[in-house]
N, C-alpha and C. Protein backbone atom coordinates (compact mmCIF):
# COMPACT_ATOMS: atom_id res chain seq x y z
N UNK A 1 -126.66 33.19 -94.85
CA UNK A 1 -126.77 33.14 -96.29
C UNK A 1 -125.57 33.86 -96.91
N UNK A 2 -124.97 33.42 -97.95
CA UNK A 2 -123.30 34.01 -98.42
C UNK A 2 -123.58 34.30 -99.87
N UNK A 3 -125.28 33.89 -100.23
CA UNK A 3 -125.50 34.62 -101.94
C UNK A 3 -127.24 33.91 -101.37
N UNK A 4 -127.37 35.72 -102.69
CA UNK A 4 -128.89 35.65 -102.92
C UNK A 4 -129.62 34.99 -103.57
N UNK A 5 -130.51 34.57 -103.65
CA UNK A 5 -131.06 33.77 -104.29
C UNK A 5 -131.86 34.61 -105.53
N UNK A 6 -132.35 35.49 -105.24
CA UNK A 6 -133.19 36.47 -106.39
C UNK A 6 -132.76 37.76 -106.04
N UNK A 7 -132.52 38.50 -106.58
CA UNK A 7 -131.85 39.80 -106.44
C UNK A 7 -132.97 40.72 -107.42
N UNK A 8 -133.96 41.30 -106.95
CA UNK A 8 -134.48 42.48 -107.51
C UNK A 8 -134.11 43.76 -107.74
N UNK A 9 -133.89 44.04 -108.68
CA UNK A 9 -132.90 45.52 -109.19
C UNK A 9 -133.88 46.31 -109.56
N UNK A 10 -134.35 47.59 -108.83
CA UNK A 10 -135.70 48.02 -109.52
C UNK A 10 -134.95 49.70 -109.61
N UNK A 11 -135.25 50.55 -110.12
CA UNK A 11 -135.18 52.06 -110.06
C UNK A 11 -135.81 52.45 -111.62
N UNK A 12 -135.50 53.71 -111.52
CA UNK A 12 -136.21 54.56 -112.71
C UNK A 12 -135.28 54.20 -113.86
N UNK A 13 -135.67 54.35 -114.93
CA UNK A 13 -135.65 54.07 -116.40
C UNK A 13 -133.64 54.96 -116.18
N UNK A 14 -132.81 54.17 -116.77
CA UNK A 14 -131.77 54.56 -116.78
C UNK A 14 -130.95 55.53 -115.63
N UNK A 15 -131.66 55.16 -114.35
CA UNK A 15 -130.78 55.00 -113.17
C UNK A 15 -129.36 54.75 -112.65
N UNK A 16 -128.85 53.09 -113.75
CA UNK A 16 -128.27 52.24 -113.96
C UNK A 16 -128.29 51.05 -113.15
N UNK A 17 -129.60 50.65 -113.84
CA UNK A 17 -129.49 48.94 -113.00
C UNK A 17 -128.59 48.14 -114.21
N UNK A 18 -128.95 48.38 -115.84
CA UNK A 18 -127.93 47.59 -116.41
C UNK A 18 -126.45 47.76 -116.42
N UNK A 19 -125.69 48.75 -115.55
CA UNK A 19 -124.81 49.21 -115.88
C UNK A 19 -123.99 48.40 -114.22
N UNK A 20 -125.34 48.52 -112.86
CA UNK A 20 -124.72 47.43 -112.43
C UNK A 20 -124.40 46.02 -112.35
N UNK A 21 -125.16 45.59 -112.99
CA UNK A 21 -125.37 44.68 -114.08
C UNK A 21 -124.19 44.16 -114.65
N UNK A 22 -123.38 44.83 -115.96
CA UNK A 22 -122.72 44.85 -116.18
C UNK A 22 -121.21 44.71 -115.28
N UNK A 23 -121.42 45.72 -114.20
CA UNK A 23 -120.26 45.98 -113.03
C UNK A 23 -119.97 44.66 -112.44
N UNK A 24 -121.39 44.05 -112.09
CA UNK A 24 -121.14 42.71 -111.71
C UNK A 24 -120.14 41.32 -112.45
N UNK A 25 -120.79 41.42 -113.41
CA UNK A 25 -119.84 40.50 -114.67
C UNK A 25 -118.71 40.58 -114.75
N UNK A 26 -118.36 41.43 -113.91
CA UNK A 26 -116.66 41.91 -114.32
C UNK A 26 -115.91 41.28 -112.79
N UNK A 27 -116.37 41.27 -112.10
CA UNK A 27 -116.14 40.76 -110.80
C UNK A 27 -115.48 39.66 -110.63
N UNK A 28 -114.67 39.06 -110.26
CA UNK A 28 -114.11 38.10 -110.20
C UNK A 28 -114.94 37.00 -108.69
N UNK A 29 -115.76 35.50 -109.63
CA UNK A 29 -116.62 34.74 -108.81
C UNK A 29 -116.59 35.37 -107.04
N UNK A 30 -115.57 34.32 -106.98
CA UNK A 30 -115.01 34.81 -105.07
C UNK A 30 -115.30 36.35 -104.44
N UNK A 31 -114.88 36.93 -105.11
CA UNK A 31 -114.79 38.17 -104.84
C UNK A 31 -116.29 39.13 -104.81
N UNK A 32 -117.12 38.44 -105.89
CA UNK A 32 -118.36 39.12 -105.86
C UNK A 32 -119.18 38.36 -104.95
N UNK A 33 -119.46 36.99 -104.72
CA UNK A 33 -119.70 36.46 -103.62
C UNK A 33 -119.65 36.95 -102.38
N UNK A 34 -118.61 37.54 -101.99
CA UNK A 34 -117.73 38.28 -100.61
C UNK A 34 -118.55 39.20 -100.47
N UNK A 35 -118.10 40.24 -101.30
CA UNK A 35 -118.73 41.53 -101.11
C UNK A 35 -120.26 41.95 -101.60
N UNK A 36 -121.13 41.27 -102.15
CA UNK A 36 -122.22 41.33 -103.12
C UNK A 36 -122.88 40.33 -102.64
N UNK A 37 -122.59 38.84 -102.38
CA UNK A 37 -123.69 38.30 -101.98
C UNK A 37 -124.55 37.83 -103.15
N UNK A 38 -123.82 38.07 -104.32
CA UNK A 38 -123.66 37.13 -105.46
C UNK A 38 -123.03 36.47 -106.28
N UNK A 39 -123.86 35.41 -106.70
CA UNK A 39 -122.64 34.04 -107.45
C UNK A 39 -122.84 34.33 -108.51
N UNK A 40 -122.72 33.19 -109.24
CA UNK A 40 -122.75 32.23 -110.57
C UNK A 40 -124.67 33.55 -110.99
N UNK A 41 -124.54 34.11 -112.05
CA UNK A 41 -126.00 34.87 -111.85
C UNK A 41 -126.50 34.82 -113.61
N UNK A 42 -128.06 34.61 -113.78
CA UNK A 42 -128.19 34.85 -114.70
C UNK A 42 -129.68 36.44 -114.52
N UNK A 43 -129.70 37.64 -115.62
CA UNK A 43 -130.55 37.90 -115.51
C UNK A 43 -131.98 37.98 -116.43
N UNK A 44 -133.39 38.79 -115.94
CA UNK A 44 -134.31 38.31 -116.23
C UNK A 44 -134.99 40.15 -116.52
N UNK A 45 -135.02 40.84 -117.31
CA UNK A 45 -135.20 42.07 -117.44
C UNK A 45 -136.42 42.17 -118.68
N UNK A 46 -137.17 43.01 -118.28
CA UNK A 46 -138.99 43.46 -118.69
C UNK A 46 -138.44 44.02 -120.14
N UNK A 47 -137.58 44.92 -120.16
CA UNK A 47 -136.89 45.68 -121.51
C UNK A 47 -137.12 45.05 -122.71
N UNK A 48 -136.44 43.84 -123.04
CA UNK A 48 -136.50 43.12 -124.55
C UNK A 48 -137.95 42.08 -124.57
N UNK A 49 -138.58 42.12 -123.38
CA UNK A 49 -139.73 42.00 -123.87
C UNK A 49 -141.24 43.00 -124.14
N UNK A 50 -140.99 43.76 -123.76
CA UNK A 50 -141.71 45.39 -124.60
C UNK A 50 -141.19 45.87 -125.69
N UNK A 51 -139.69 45.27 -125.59
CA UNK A 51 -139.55 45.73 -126.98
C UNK A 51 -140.35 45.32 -128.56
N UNK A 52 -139.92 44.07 -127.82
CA UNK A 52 -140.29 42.92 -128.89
C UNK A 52 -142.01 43.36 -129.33
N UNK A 53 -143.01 43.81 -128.27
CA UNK A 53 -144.54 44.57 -128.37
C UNK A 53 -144.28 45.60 -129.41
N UNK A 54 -143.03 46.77 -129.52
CA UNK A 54 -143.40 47.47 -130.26
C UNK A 54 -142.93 47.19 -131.39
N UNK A 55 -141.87 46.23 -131.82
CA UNK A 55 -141.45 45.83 -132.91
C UNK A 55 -142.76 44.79 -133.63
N UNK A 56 -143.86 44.51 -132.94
CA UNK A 56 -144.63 43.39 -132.94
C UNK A 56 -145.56 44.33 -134.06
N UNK A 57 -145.85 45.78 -133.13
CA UNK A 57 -146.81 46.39 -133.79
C UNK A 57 -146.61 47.25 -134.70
N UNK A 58 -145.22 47.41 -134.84
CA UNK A 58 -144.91 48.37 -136.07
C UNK A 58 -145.19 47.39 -136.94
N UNK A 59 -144.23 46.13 -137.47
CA UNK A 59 -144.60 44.85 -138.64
C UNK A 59 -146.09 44.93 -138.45
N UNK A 60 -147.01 44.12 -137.56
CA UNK A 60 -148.08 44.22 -138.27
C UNK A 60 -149.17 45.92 -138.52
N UNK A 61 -148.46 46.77 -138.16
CA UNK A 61 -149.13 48.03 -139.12
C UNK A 61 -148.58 48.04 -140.43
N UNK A 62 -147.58 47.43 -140.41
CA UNK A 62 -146.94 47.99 -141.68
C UNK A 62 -147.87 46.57 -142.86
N UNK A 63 -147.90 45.70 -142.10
CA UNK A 63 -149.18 44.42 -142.84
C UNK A 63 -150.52 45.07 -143.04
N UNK A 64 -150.95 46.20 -142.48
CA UNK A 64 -152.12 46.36 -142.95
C UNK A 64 -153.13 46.06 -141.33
N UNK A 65 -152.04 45.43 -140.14
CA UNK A 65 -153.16 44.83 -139.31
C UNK A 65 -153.44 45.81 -138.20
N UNK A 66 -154.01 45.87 -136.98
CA UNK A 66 -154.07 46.41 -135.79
C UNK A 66 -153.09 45.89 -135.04
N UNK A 67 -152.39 46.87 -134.68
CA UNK A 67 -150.98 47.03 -133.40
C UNK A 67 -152.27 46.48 -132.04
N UNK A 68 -151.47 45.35 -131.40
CA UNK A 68 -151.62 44.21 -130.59
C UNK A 68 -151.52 45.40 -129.14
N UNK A 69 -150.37 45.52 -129.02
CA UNK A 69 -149.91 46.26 -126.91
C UNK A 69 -149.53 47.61 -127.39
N UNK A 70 -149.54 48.61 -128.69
CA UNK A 70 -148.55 49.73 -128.34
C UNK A 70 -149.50 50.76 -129.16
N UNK A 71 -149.87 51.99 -128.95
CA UNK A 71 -150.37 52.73 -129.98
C UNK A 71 -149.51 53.20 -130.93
N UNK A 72 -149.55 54.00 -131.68
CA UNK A 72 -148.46 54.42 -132.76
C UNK A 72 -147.56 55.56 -132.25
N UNK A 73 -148.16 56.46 -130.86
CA UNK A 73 -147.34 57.35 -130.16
C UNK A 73 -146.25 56.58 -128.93
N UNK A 74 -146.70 55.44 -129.32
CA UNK A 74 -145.43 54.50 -128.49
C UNK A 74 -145.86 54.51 -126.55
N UNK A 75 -147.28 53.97 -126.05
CA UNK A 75 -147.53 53.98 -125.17
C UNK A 75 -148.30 52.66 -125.09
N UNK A 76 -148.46 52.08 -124.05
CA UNK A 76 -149.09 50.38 -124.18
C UNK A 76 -150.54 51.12 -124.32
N UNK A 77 -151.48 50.22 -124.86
CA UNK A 77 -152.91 50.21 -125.03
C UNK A 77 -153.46 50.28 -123.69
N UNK A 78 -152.88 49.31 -122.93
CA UNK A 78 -153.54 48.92 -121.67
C UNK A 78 -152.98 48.94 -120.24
N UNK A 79 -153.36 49.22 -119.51
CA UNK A 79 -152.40 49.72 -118.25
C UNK A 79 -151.88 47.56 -118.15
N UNK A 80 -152.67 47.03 -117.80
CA UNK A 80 -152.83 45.39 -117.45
C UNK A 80 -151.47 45.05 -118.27
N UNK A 81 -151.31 45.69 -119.40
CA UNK A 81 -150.20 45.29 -119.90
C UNK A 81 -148.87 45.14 -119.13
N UNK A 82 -148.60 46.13 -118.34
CA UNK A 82 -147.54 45.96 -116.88
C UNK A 82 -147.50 45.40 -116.52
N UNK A 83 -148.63 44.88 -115.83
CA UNK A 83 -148.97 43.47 -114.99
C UNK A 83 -148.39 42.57 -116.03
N UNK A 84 -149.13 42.55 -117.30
CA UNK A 84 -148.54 41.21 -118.09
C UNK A 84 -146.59 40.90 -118.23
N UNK A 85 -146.21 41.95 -117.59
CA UNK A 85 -144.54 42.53 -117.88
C UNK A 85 -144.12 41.25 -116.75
N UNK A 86 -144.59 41.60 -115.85
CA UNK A 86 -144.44 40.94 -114.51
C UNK A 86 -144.57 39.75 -114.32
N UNK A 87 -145.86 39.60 -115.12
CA UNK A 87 -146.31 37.68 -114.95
C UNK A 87 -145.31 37.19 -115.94
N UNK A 88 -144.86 37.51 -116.99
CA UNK A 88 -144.08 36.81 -117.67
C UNK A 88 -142.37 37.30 -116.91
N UNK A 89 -141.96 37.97 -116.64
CA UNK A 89 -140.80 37.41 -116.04
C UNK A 89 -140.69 36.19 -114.55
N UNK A 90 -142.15 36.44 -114.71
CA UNK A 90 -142.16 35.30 -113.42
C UNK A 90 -142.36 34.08 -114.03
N UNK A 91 -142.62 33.93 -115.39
CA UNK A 91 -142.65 32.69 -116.32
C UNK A 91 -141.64 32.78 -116.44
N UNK A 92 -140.27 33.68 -117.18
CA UNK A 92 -139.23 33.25 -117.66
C UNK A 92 -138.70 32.60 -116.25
N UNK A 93 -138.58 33.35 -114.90
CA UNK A 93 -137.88 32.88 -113.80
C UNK A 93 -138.27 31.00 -113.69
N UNK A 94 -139.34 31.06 -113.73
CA UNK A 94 -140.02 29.50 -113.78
C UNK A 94 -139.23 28.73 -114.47
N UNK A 95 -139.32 29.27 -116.15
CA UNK A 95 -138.51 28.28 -117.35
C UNK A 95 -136.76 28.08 -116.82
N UNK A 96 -136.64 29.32 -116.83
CA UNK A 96 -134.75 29.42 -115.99
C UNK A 96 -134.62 28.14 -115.16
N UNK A 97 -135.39 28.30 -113.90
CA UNK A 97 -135.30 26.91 -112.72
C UNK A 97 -135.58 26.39 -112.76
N UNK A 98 -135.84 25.30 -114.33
CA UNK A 98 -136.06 24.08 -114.86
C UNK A 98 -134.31 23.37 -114.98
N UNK A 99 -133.72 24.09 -115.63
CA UNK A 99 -132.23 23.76 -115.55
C UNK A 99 -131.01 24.66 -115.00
N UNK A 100 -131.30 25.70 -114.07
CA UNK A 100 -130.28 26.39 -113.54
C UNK A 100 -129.14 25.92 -113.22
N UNK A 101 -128.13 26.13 -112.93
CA UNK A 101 -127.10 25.89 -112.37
C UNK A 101 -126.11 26.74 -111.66
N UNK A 102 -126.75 28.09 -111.47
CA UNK A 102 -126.48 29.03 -111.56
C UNK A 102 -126.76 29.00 -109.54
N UNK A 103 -126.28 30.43 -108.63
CA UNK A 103 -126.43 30.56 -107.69
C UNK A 103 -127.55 31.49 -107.22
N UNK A 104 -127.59 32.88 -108.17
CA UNK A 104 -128.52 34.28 -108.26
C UNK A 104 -129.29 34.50 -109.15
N UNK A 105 -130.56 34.75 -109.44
CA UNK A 105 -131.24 35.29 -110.44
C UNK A 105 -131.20 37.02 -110.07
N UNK A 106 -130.87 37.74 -110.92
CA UNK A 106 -131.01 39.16 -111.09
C UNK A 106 -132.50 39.59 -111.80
N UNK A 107 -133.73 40.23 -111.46
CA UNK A 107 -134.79 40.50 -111.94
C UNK A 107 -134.83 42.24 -111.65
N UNK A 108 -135.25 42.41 -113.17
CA UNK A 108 -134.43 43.89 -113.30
C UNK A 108 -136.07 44.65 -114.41
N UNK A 109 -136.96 45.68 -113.80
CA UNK A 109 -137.82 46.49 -114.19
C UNK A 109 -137.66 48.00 -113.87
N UNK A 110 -138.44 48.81 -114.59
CA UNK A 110 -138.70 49.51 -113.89
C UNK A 110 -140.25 50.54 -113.54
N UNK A 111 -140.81 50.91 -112.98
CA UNK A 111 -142.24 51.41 -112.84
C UNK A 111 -142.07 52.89 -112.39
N UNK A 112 -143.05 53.47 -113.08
CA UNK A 112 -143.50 55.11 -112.12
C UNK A 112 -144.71 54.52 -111.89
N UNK A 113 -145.75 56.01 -111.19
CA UNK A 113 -146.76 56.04 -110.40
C UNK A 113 -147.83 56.09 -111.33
N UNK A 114 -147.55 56.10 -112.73
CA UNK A 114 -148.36 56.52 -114.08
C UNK A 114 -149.14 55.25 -114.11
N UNK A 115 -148.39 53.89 -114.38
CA UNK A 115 -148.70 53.04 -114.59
C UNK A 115 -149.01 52.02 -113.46
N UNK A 116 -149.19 52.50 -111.99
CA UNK A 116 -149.54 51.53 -111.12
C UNK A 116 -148.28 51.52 -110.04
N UNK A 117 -147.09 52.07 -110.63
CA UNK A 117 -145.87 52.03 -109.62
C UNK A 117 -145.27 50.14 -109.34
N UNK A 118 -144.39 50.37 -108.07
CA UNK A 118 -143.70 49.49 -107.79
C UNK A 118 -144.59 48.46 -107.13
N UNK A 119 -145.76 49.26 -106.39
CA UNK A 119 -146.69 48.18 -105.92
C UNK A 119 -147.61 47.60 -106.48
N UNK A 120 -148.32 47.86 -107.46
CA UNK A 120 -148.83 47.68 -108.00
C UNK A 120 -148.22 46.23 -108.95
N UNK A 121 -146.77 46.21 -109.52
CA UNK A 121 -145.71 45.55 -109.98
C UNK A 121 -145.54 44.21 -109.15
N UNK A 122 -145.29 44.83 -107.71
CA UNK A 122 -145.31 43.62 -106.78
C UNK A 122 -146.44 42.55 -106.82
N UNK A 123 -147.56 42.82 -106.89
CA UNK A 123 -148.78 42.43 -106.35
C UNK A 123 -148.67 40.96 -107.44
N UNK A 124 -147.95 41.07 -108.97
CA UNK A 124 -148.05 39.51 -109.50
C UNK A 124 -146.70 39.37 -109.48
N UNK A 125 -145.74 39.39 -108.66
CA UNK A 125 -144.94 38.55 -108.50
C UNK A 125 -145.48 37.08 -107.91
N UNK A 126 -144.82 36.28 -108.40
CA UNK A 126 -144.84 34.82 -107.46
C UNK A 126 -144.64 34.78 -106.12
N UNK A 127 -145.42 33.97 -105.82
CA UNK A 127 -145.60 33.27 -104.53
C UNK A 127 -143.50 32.67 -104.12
N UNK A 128 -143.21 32.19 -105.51
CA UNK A 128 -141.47 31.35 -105.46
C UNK A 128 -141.14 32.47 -105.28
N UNK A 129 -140.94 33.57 -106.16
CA UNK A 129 -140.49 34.78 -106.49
C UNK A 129 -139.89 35.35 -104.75
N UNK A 130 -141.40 35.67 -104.29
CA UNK A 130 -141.53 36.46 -103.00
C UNK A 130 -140.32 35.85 -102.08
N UNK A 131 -140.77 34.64 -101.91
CA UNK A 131 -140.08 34.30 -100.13
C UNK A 131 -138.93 33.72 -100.72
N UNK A 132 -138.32 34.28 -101.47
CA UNK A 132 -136.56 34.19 -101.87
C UNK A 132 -135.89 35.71 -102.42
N UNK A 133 -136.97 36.71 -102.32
CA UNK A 133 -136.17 38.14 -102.97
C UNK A 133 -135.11 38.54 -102.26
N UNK A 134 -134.45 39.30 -102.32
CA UNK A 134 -133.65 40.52 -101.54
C UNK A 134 -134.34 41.62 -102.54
N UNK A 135 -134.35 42.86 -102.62
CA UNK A 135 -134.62 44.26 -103.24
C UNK A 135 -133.74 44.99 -103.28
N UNK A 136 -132.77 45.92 -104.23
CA UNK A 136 -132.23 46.42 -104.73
C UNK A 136 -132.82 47.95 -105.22
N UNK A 137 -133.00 48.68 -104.36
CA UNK A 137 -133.39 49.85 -105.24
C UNK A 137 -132.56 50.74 -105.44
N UNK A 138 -132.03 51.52 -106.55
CA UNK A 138 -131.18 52.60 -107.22
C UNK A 138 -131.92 53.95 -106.79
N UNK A 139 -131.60 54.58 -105.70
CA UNK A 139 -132.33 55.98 -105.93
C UNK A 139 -131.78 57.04 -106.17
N UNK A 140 -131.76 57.56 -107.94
CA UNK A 140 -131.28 58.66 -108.73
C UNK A 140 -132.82 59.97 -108.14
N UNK A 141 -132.58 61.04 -108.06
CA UNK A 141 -133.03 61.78 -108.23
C UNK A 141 -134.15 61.78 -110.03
N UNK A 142 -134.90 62.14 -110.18
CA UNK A 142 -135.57 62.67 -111.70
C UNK A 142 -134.63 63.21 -112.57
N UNK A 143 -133.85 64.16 -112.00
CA UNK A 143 -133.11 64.57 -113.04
C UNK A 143 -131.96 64.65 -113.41
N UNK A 144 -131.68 63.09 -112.56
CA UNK A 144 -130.65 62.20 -113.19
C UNK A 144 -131.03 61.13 -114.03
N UNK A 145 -132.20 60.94 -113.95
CA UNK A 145 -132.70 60.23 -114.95
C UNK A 145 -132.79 60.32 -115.97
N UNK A 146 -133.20 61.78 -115.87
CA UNK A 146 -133.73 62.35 -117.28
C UNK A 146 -132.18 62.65 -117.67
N UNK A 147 -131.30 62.85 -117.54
CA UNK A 147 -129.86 63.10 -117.89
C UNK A 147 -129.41 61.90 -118.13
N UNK A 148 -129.59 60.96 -117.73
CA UNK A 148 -128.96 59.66 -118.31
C UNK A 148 -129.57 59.09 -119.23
N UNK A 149 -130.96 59.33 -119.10
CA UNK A 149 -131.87 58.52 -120.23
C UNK A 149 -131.08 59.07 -121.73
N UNK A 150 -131.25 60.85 -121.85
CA UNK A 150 -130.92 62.21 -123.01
C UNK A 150 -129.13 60.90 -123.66
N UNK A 151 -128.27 60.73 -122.30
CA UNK A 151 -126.64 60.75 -122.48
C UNK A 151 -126.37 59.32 -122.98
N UNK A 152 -127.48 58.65 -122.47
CA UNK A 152 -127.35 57.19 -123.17
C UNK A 152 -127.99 56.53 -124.49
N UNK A 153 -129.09 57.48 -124.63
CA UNK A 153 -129.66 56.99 -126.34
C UNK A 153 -128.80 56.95 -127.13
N UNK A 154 -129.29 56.21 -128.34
CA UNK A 154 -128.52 56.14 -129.35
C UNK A 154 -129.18 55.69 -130.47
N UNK A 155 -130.13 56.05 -130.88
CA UNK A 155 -130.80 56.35 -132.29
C UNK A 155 -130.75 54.89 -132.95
N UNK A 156 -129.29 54.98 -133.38
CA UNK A 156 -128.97 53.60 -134.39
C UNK A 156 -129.10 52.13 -133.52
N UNK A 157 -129.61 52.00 -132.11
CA UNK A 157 -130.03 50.78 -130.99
C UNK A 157 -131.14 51.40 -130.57
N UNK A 158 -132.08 51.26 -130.69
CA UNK A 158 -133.26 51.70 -129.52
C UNK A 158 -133.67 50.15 -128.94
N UNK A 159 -133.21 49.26 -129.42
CA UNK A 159 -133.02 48.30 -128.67
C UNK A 159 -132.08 47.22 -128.08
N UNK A 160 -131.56 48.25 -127.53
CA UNK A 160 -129.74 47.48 -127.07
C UNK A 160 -130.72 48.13 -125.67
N UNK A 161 -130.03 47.17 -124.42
CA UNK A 161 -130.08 47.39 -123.42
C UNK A 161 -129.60 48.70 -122.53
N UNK A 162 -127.92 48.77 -122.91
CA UNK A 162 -127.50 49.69 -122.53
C UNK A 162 -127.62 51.35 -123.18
N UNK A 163 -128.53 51.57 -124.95
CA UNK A 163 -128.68 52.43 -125.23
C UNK A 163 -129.88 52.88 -125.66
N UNK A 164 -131.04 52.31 -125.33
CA UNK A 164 -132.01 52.61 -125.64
C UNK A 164 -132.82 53.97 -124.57
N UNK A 165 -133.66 54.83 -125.01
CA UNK A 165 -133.83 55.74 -124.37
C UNK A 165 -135.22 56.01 -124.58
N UNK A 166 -136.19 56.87 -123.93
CA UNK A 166 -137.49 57.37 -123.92
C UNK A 166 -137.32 59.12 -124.38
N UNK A 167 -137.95 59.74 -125.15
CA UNK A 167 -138.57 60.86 -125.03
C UNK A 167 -138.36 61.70 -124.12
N UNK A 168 -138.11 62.98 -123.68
CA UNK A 168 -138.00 63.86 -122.23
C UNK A 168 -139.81 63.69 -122.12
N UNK A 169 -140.60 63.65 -122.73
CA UNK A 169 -142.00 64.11 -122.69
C UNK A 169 -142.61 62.60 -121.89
N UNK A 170 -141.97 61.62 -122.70
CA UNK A 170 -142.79 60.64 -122.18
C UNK A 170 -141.97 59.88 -120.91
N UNK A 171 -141.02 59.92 -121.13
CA UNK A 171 -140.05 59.86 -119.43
C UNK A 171 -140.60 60.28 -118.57
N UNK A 172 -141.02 61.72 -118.96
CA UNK A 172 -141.46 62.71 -117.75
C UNK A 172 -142.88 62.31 -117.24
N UNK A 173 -144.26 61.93 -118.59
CA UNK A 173 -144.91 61.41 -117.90
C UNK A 173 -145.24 59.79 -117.30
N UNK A 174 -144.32 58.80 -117.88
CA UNK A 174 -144.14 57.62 -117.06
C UNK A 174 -143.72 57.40 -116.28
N UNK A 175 -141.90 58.32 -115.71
CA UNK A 175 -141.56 57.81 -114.94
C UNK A 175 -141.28 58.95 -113.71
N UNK A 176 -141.60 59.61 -113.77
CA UNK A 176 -141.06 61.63 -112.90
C UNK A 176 -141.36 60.79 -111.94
N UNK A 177 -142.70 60.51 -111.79
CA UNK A 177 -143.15 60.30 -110.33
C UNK A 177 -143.30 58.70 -110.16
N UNK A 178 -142.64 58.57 -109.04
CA UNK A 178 -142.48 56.91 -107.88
C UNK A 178 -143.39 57.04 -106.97
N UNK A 179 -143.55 55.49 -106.30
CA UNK A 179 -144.27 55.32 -105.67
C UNK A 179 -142.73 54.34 -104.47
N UNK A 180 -141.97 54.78 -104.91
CA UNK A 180 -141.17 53.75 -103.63
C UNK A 180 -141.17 53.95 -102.08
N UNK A 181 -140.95 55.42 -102.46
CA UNK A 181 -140.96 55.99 -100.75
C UNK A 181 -141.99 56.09 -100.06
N UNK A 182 -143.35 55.52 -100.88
CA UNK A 182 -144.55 55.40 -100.12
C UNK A 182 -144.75 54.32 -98.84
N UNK A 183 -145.08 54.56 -98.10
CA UNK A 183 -145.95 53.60 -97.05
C UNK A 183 -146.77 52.21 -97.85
N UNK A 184 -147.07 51.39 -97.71
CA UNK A 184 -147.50 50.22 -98.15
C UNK A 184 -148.03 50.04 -97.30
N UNK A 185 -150.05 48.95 -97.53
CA UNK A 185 -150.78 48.70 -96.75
C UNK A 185 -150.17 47.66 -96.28
C-alpha cells in the first residue's frame, strides 16, 4: 500500500492534529505520498460541527427557545451526544465517497475519559470506516495541552479551527484524563 486510505488523527484538544494538518498541505503531492503515505486528501473533523450546536443554542436562547445539545455553561446536555459526533462524521465520510476523487480521507476528533474516551468513540465508527483506518495518535503530555490550548485562543475566532480554545477548568475536566494507553477488551 503507497497511501492510506483513512487516516485517523486523534489526540487531546490542541495537541496539533490541525496544525499537522495544515503541515501536510504544504507538501509537495510526490513527496508526501513518499514519506506520509498520503495523497490527493480531503478532511473530516468533529470541531465545526459542535460548533455549529453551540451557535445553534445561543440563537435559539436568544429566541426565547430551549438550547437543543449545549447548556449555557458550554457543556453538551448529553453524554450520547459524542456518539452523535461520530455517527455523523461517518455520514459526512459516506456523503464525501459519493464523488471523491481524492486518494486519503483525514478523520480528525478528539476524546478524554470524561466523556466515554477513545473507545467508547470507536465503538460507532463504521463498519467502511474500520477495515480501511490507519490511526494516528499525537501524544502531548496534559500540560502541553493545556499550554497550547491558553497560546492558541483567540477570543475574536472561537470558531476558526486553528484558534479556538477551551477554559483551563473545563479542558481540565474533559480532557486531563485519556483512555488511549488503556488495554482494550
Amino acid at each position: 500500500m503507497d497511501k492510506f486510505d483513512i487516516l485517523l488523527l486523534i489526540a487531546r484538544p490542541a495537541a496539533g492534529k490541525s496544525e499537522v494538518i495544515d503541515f501536510l498541505k504544504e507538501i509537495p503531492l510526490p513527496e508526501r505520498i513518499k514519506r506520509f503515505h498520503i495523497g490527493s486528501f480531503e478532511e473530516i473533523d468533529d470541531f465545526p460541527m459542535l460548533w455549529t450546536w453551540f451557535e445553534e443554542d445561543a440563537l435559539l436562547e436568544k429566541m426565547g427557545h430551549p438550547r437543543l445539545h449545549t447548556t449555557p455553561d458550554g457543556y453538551f446536555k448529553f453524554t450520547y451526544l459524542w456518539d452523535l459526533l461520530i455517527e455523523r462524521i461517518c455520514l459526512e465520510y459516506q456523503k464525501l465517497m459519493r464523488d471523491f476523487k481524492g486518494d486519503t480521507v483525514i478523520l480528525e476528533f478528539s476524546r478524554g475519559s470524561e466523556h466515554g474516551g477513545f473507545q467508547r468513540a470507536f465503538e460507532h465508527l463504521s463498519e467502511d470506516i474500520l477495515k480501511k483506518l490507519a490511526i494516528m495518535y499525537i501524544d502531548v503530555p496534559w500540560e502541553e495541552s493545556l499550554r497550547k490550548n491558553r497560546e492558541r485562543f483567540n477570543p475574536d475566532r472561537p470558531d476558526s479551527i486553528l484558534e479556538h480554545g477551551l477554559p483551563d477548568e473545563k479542558l481540565k475536566k474533559m480532557y486531563r484524563d485519556t483512555d488511549w494507553h488503556e488495554d482494550y477488551p
